[in-house]
Protein backbone atom coordinates (compact mmCIF):
# COMPACT_ATOMS: atom_id res chain seq x y z
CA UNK A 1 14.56 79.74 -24.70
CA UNK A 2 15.69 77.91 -21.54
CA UNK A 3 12.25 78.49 -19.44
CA UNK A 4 10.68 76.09 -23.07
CA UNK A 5 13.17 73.45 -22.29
CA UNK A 6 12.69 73.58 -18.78
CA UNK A 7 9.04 73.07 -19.45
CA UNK A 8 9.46 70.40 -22.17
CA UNK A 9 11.70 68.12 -19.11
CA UNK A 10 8.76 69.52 -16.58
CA UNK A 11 6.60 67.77 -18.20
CA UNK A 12 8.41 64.93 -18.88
CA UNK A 13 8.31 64.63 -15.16
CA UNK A 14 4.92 65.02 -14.65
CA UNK A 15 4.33 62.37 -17.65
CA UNK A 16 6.13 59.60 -15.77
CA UNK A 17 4.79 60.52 -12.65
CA UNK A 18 1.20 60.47 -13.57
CA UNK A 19 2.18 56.96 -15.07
CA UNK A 20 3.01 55.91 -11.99
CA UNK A 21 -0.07 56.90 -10.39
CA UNK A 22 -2.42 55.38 -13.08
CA UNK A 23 -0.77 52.28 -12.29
CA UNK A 24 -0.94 52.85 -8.41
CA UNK A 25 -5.06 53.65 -9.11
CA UNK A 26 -5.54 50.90 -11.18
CA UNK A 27 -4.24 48.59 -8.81
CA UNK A 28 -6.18 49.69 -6.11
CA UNK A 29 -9.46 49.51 -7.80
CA UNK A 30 -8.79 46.26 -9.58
CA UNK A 31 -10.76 43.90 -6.75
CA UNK A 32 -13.50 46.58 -6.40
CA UNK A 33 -16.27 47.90 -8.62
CA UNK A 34 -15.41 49.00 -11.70
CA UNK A 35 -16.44 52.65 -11.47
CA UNK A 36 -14.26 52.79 -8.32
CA UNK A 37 -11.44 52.20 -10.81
CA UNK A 38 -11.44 55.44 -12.42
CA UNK A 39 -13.30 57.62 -9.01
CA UNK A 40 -9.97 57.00 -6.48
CA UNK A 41 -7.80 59.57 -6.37
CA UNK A 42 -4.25 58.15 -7.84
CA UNK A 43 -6.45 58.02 -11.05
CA UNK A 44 -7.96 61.70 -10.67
CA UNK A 45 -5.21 63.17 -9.72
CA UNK A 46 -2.98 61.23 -12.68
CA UNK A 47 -5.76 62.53 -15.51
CA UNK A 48 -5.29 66.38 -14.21
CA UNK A 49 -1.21 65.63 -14.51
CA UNK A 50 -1.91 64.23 -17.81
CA UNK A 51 -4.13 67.58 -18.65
CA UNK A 52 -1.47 69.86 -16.96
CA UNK A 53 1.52 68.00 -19.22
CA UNK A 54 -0.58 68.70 -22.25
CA UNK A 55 -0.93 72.33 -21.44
CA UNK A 56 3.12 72.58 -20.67
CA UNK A 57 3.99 70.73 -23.77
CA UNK A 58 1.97 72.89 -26.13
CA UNK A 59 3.02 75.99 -24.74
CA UNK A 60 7.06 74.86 -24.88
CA UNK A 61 6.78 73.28 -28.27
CA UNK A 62 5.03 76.05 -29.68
CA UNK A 63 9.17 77.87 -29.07
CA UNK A 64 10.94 74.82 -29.43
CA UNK A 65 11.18 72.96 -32.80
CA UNK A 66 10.14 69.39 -32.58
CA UNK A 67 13.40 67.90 -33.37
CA UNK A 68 14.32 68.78 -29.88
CA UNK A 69 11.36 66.27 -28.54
CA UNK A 70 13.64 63.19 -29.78
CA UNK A 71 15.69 64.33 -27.00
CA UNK A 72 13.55 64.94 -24.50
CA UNK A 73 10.80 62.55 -24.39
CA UNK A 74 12.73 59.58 -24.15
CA UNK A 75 13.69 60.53 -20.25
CA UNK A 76 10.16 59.43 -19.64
CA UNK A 77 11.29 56.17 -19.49
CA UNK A 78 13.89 56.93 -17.33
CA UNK A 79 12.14 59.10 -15.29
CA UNK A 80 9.85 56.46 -14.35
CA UNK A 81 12.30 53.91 -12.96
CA UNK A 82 13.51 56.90 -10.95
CA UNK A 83 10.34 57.82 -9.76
CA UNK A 84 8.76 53.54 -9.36
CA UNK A 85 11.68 53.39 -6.63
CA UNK A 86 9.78 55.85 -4.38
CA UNK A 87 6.42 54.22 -4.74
């Protein structure tokens, strides 16, 4: 049962920091041409996180009862402001 949560805060992790690097993308592609918004690699790299989170959380919540994601998914948040301090 512990490998699920560690999983459900895994991807937690990987949620915020794929944020981060949507927002890193699209501000490096937002003076350029529009399809070079979405080709860089911040962006390409944040979509396969995003892919790769979706994968984790149906796997862990598939063990886990959803009550427990009103405790985990608000660290996103926090996670973020951890992680916006090293970009």
């Amino acid at each position: 049962m512990f490998s699920y949560y560690l999983m459900a805060y895994l991807a937690v992790a990987l949620t915020a920091m794929s944020q981060l690097l949507l927002k890193k993308g699209a501000d490096r592609g937002k003076y350029g041409h529009p399809v070079k918004l979405f080709l860089n690699p911040f962006t390409a790299i944040a979509y396969a996180l995003f892919f790769i989170v979706t994968l984790l959380n149906l796997y862990a919540y598939k063990m886990l009862p959803l009550k427990c994601a009103v405790v985990v998914l608000p660290f996103t948040i926090s996670w973020s402001g951890y992680y916006h301090s090293f970009f």
